[in-house]
ModelCIF file with pLDDT and N, C-alpha, C, O atoms, coordinates in Angstrom:
data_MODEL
#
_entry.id   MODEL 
#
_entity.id                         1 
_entity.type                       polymer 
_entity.pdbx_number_of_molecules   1 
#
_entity_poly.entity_id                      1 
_entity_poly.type                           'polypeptide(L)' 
_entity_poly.nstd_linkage                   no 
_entity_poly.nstd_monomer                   no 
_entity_poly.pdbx_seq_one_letter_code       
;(UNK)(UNK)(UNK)(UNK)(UNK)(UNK)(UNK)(UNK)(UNK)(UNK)(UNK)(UNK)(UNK)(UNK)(UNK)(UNK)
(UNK)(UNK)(UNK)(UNK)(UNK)(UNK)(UNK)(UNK)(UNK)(UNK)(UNK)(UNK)(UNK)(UNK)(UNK)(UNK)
(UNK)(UNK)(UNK)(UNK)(UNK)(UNK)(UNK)
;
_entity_poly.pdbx_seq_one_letter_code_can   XXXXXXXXXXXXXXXXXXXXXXXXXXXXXXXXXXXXXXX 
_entity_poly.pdbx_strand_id                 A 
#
loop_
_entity_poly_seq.entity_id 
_entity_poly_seq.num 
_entity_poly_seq.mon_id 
_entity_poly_seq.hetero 
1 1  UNK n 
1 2  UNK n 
1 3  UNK n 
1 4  UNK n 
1 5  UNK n 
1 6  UNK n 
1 7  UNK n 
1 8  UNK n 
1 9  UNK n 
1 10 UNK n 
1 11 UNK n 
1 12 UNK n 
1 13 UNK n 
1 14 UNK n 
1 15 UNK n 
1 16 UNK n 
1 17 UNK n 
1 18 UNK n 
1 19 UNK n 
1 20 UNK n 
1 21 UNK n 
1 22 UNK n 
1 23 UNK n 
1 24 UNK n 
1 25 UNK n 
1 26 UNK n 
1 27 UNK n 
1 28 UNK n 
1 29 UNK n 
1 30 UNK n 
1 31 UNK n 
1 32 UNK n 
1 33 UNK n 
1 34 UNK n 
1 35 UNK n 
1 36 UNK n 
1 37 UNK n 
1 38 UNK n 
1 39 UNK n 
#
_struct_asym.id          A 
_struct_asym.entity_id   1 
#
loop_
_ma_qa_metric.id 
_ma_qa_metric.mode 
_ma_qa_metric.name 
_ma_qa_metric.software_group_id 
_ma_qa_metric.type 
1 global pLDDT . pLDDT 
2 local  pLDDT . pLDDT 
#
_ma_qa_metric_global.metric_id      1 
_ma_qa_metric_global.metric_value   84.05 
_ma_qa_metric_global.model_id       1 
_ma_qa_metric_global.ordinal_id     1 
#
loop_
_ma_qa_metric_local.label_asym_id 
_ma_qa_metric_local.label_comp_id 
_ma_qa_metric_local.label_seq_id 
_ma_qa_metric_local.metric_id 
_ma_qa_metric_local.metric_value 
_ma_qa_metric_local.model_id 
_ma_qa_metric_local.ordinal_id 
A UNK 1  2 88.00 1 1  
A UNK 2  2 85.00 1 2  
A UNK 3  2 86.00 1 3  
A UNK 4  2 88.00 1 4  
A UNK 5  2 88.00 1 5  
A UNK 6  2 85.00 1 6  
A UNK 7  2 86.00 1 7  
A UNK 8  2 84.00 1 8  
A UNK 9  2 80.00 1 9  
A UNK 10 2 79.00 1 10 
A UNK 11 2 78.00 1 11 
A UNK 12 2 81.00 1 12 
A UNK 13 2 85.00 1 13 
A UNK 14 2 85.00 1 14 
A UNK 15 2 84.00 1 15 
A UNK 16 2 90.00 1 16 
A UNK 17 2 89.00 1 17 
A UNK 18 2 91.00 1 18 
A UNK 19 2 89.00 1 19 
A UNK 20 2 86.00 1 20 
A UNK 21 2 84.00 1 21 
A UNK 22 2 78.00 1 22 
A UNK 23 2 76.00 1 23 
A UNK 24 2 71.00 1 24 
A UNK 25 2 75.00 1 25 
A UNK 26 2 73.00 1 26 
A UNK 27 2 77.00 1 27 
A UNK 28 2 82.00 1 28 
A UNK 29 2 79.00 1 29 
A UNK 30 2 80.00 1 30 
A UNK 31 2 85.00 1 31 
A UNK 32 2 87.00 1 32 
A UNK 33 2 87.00 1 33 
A UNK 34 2 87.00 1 34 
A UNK 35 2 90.00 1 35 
A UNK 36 2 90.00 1 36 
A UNK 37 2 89.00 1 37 
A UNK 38 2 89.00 1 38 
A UNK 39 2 92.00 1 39 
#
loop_
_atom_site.group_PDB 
_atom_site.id 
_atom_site.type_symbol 
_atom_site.label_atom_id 
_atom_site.label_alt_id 
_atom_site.label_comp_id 
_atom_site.label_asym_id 
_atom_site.label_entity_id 
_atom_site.label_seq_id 
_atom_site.pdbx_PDB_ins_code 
_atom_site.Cartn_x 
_atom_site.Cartn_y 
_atom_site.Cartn_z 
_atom_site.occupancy 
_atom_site.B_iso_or_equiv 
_atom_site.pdbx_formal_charge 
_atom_site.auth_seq_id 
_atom_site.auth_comp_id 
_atom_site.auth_asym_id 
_atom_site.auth_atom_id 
_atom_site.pdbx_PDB_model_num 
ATOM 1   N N  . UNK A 1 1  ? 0.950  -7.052  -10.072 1.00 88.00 ? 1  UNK A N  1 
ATOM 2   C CA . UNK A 1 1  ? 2.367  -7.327  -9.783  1.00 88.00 ? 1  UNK A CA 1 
ATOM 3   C C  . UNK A 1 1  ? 2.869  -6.476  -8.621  1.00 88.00 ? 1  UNK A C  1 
ATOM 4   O O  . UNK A 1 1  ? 3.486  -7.065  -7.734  1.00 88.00 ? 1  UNK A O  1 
ATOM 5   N N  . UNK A 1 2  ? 2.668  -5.103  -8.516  1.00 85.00 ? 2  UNK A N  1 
ATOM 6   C CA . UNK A 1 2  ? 3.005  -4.395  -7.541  1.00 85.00 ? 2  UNK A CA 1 
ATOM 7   C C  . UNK A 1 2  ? 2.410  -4.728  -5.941  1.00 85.00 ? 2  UNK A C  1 
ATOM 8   O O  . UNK A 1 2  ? 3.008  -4.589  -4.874  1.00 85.00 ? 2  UNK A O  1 
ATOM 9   N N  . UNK A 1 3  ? 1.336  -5.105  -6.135  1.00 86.00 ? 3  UNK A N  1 
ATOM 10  C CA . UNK A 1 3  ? 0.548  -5.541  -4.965  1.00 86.00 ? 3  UNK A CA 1 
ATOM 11  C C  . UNK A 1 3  ? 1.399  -7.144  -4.201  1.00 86.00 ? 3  UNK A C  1 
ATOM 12  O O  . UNK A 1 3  ? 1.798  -7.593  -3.126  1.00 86.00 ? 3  UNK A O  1 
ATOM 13  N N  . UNK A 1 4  ? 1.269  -7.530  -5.823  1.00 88.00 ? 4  UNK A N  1 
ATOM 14  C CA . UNK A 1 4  ? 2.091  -9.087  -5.145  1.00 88.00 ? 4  UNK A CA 1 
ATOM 15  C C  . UNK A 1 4  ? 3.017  -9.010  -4.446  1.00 88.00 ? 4  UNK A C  1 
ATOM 16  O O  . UNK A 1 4  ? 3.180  -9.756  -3.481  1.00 88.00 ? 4  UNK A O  1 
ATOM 17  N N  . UNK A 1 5  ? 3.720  -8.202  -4.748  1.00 88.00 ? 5  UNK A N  1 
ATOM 18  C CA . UNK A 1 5  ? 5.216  -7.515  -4.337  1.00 88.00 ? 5  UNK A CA 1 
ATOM 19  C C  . UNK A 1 5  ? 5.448  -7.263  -2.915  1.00 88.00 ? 5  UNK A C  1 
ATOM 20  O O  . UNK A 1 5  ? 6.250  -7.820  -2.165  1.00 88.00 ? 5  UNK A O  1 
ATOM 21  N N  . UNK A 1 6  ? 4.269  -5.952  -2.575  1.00 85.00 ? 6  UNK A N  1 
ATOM 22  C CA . UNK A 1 6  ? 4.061  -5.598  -1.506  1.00 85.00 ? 6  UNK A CA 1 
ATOM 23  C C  . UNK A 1 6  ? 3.878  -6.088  -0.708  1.00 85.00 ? 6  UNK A C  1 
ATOM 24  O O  . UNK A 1 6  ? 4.636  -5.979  0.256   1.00 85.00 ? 6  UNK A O  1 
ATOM 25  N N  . UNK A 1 7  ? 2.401  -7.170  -0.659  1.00 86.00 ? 7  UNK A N  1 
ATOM 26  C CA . UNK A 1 7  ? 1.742  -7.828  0.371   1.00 86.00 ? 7  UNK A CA 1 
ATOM 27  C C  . UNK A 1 7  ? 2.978  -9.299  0.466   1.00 86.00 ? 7  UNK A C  1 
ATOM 28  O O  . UNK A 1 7  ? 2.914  -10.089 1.407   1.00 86.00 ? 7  UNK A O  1 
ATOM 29  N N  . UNK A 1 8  ? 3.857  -9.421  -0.478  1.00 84.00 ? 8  UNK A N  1 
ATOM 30  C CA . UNK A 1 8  ? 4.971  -10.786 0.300   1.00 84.00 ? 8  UNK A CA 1 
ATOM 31  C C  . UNK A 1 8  ? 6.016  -9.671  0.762   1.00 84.00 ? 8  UNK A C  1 
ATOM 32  O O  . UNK A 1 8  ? 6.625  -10.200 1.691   1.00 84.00 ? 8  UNK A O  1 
ATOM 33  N N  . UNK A 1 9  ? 6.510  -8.413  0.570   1.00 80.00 ? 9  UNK A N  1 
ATOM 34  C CA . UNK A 1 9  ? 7.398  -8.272  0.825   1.00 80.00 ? 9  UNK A CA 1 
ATOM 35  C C  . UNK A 1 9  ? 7.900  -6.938  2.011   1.00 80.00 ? 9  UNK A C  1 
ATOM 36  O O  . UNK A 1 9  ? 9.041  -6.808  2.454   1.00 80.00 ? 9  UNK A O  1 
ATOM 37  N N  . UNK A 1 10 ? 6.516  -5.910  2.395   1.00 79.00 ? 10 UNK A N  1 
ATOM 38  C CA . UNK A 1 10 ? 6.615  -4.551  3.132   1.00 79.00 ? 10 UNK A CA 1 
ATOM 39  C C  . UNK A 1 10 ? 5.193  -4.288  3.482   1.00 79.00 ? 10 UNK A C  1 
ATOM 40  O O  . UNK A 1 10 ? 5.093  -3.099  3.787   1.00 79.00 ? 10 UNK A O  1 
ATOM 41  N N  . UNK A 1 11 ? 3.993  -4.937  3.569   1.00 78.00 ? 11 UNK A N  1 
ATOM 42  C CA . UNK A 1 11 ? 2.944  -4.574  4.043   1.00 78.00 ? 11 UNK A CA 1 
ATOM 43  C C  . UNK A 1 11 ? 3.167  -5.718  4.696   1.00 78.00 ? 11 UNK A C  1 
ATOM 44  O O  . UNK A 1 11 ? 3.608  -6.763  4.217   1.00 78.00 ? 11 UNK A O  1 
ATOM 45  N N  . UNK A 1 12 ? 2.724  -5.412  6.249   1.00 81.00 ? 12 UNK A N  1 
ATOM 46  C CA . UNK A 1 12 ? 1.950  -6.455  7.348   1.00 81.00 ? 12 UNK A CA 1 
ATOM 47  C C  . UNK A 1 12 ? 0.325  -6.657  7.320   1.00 81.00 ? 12 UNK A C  1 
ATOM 48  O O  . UNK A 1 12 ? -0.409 -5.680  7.462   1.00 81.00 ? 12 UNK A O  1 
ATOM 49  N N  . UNK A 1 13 ? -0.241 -8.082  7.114   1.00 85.00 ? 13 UNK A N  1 
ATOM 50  C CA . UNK A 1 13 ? -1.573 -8.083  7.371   1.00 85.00 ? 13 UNK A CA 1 
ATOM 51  C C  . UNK A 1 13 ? -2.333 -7.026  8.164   1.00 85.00 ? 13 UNK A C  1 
ATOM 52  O O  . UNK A 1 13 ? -1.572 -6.774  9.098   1.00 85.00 ? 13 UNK A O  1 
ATOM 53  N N  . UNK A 1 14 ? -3.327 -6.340  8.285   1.00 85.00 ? 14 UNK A N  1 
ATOM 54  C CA . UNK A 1 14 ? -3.530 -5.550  8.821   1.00 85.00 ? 14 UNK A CA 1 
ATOM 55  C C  . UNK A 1 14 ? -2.918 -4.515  9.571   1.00 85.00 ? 14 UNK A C  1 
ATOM 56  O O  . UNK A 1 14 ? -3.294 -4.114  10.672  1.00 85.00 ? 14 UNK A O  1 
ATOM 57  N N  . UNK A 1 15 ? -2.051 -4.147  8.978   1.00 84.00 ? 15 UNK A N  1 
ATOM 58  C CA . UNK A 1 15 ? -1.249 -3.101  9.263   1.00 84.00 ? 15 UNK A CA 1 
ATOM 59  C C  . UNK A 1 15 ? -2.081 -1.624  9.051   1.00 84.00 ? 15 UNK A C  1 
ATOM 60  O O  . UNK A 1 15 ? -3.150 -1.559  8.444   1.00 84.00 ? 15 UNK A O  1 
ATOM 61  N N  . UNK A 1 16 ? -1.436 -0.529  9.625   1.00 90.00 ? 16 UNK A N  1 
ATOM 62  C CA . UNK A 1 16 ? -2.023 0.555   9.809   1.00 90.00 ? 16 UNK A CA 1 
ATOM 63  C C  . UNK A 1 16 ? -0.973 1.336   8.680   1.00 90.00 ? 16 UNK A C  1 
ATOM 64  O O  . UNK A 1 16 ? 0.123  0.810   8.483   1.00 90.00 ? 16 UNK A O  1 
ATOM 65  N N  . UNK A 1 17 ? -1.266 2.362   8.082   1.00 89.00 ? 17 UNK A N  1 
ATOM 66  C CA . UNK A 1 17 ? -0.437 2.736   7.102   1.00 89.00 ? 17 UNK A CA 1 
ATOM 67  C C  . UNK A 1 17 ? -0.591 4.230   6.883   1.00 89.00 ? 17 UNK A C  1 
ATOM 68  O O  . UNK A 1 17 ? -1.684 4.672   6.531   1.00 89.00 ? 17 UNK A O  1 
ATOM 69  N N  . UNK A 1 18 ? 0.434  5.017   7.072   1.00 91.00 ? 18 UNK A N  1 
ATOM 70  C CA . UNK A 1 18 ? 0.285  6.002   6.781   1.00 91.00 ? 18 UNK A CA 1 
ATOM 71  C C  . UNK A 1 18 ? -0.007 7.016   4.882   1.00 91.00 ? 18 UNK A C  1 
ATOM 72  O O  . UNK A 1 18 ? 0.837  7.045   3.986   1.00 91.00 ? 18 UNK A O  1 
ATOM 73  N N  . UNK A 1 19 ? -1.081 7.527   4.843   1.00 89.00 ? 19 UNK A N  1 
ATOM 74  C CA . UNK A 1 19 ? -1.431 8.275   3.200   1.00 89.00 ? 19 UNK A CA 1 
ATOM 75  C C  . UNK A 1 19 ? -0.382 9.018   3.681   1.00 89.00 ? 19 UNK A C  1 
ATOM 76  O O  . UNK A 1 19 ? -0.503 9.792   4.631   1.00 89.00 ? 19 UNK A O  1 
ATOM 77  N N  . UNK A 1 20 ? 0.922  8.778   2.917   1.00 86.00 ? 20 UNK A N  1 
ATOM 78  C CA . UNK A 1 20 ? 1.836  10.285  3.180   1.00 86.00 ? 20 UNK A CA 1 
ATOM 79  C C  . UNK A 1 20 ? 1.941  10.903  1.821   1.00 86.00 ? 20 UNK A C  1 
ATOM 80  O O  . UNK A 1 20 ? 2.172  12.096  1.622   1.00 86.00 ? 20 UNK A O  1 
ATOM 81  N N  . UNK A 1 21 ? 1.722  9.844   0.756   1.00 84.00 ? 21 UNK A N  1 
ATOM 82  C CA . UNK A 1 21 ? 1.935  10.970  -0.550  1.00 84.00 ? 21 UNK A CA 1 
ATOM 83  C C  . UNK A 1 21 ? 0.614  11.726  -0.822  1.00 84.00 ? 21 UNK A C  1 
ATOM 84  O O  . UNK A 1 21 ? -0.473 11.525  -0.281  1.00 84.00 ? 21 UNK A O  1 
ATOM 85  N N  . UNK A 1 22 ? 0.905  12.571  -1.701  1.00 78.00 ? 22 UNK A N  1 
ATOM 86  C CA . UNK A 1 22 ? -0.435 13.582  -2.540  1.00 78.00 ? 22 UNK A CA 1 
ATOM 87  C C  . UNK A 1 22 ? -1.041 12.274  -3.217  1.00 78.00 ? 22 UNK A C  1 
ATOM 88  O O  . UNK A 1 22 ? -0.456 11.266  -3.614  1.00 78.00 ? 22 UNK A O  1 
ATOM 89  N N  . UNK A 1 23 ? -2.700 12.674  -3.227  1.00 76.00 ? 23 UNK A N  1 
ATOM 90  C CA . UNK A 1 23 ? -3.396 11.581  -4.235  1.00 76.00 ? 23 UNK A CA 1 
ATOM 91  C C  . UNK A 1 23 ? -3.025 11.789  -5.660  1.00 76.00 ? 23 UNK A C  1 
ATOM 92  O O  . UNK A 1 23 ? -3.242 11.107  -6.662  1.00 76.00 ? 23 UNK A O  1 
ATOM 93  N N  . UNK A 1 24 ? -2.348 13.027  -5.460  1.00 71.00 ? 24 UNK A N  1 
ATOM 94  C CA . UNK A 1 24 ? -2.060 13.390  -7.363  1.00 71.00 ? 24 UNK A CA 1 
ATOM 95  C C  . UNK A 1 24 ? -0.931 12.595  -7.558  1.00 71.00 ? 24 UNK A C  1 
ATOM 96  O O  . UNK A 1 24 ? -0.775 12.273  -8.736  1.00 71.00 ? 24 UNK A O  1 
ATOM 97  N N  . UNK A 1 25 ? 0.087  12.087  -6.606  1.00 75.00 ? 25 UNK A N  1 
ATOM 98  C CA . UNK A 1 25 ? 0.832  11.341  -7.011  1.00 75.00 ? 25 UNK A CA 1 
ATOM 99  C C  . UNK A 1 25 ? 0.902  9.895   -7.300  1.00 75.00 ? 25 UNK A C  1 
ATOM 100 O O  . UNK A 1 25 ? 0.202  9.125   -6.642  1.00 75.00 ? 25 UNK A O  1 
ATOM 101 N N  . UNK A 1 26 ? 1.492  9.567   -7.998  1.00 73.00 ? 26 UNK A N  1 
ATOM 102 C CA . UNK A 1 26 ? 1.098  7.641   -8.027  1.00 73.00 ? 26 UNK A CA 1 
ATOM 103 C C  . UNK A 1 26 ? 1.592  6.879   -7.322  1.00 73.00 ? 26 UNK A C  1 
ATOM 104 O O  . UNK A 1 26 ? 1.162  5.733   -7.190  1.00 73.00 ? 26 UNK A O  1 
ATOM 105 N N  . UNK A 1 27 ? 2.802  7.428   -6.590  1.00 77.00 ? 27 UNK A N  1 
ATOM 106 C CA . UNK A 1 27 ? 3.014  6.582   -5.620  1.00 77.00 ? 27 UNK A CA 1 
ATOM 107 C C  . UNK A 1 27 ? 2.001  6.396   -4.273  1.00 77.00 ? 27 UNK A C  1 
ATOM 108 O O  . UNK A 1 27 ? 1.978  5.534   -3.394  1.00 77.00 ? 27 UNK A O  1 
ATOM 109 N N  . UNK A 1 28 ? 1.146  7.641   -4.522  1.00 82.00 ? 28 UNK A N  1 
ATOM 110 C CA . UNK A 1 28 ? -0.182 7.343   -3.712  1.00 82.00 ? 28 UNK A CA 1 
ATOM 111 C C  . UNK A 1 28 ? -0.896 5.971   -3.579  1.00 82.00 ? 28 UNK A C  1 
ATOM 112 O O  . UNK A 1 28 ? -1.416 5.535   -2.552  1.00 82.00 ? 28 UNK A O  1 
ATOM 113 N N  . UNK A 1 29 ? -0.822 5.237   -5.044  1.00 79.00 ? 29 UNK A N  1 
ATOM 114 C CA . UNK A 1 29 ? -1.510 3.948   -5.007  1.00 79.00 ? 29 UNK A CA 1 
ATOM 115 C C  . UNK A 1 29 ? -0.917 2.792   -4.259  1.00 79.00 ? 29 UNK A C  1 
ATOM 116 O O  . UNK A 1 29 ? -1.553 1.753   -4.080  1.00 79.00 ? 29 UNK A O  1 
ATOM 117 N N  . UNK A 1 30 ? 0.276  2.973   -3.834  1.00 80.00 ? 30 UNK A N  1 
ATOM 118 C CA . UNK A 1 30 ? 1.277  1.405   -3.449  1.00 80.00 ? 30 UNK A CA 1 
ATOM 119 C C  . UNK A 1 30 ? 0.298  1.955   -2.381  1.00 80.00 ? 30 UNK A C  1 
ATOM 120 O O  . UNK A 1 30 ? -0.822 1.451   -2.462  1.00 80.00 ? 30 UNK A O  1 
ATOM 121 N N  . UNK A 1 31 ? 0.480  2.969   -1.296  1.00 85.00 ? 31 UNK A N  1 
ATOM 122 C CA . UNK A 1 31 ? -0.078 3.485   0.357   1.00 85.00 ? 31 UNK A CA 1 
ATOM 123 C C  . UNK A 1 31 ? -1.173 2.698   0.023   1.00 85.00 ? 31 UNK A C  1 
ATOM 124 O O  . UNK A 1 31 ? -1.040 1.504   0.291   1.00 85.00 ? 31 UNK A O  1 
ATOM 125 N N  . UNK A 1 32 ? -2.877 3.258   -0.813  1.00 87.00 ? 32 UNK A N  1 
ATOM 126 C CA . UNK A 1 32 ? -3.939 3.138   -0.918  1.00 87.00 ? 32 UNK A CA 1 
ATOM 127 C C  . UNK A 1 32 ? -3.930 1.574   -0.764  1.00 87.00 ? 32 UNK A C  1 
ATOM 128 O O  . UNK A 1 32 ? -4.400 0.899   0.152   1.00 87.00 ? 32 UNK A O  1 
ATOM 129 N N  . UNK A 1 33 ? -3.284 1.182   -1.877  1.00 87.00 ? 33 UNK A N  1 
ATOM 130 C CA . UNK A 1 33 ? -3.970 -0.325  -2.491  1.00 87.00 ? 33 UNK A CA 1 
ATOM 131 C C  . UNK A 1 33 ? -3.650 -1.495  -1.887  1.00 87.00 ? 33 UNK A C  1 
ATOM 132 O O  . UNK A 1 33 ? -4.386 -2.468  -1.725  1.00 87.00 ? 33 UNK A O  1 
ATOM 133 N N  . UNK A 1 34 ? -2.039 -1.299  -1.420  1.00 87.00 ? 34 UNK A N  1 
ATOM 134 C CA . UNK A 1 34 ? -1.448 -2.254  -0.406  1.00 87.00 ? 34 UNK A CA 1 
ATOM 135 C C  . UNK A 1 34 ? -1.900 -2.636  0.582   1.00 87.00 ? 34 UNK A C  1 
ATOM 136 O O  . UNK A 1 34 ? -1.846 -3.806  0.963   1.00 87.00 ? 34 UNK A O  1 
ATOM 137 N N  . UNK A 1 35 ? -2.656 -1.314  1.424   1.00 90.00 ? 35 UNK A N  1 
ATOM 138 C CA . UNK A 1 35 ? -2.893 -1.148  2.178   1.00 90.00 ? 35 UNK A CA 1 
ATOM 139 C C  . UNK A 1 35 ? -4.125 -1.904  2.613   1.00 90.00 ? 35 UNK A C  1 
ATOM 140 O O  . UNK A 1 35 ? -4.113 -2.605  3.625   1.00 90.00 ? 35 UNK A O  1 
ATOM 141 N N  . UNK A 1 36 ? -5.320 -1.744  1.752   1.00 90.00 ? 36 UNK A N  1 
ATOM 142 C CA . UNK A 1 36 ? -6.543 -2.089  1.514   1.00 90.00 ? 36 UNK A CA 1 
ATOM 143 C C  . UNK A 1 36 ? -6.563 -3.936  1.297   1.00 90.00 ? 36 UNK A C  1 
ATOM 144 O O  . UNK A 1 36 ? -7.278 -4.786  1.828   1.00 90.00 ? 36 UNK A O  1 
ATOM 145 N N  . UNK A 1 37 ? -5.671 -4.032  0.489   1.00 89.00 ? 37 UNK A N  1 
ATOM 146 C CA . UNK A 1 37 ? -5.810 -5.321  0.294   1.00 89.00 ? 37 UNK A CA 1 
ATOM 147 C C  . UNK A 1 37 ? -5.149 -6.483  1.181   1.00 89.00 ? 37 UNK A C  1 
ATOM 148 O O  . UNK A 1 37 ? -5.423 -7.659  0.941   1.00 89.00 ? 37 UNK A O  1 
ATOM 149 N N  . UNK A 1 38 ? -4.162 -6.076  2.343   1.00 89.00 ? 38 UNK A N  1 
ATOM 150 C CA . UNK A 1 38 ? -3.890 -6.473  3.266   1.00 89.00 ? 38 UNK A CA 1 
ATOM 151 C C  . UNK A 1 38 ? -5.013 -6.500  4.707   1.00 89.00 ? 38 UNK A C  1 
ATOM 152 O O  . UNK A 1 38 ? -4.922 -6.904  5.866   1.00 89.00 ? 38 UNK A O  1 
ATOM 153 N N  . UNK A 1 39 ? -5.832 -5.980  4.063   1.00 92.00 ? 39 UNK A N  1 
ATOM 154 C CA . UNK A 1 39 ? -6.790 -5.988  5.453   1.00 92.00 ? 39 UNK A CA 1 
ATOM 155 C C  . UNK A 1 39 ? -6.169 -4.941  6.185   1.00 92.00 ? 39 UNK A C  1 
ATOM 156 O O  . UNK A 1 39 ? -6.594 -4.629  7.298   1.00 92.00 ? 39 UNK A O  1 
#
């Protein structure tokens, strides 16, 4: 759901993305996963 979210609504296809949170944090995963799965 979060991904769905993302990739229709604040990730660009291959977009470049900055890791700005700590990996200890979870908002680490929207950066990581969004990111990844947008190409």
């Amino acid at each position: 759901n979060l991904l769905h979210w993302q990739l229709g609504d604040s990730v660009a296809p291959g977009a470049r993305t900055l890791q700005f949170s700590a990996l200890s944090f979870d908002v680490s995963f929207q950066e990581l996963f969004a990111t990844w799965a947008a190409g």
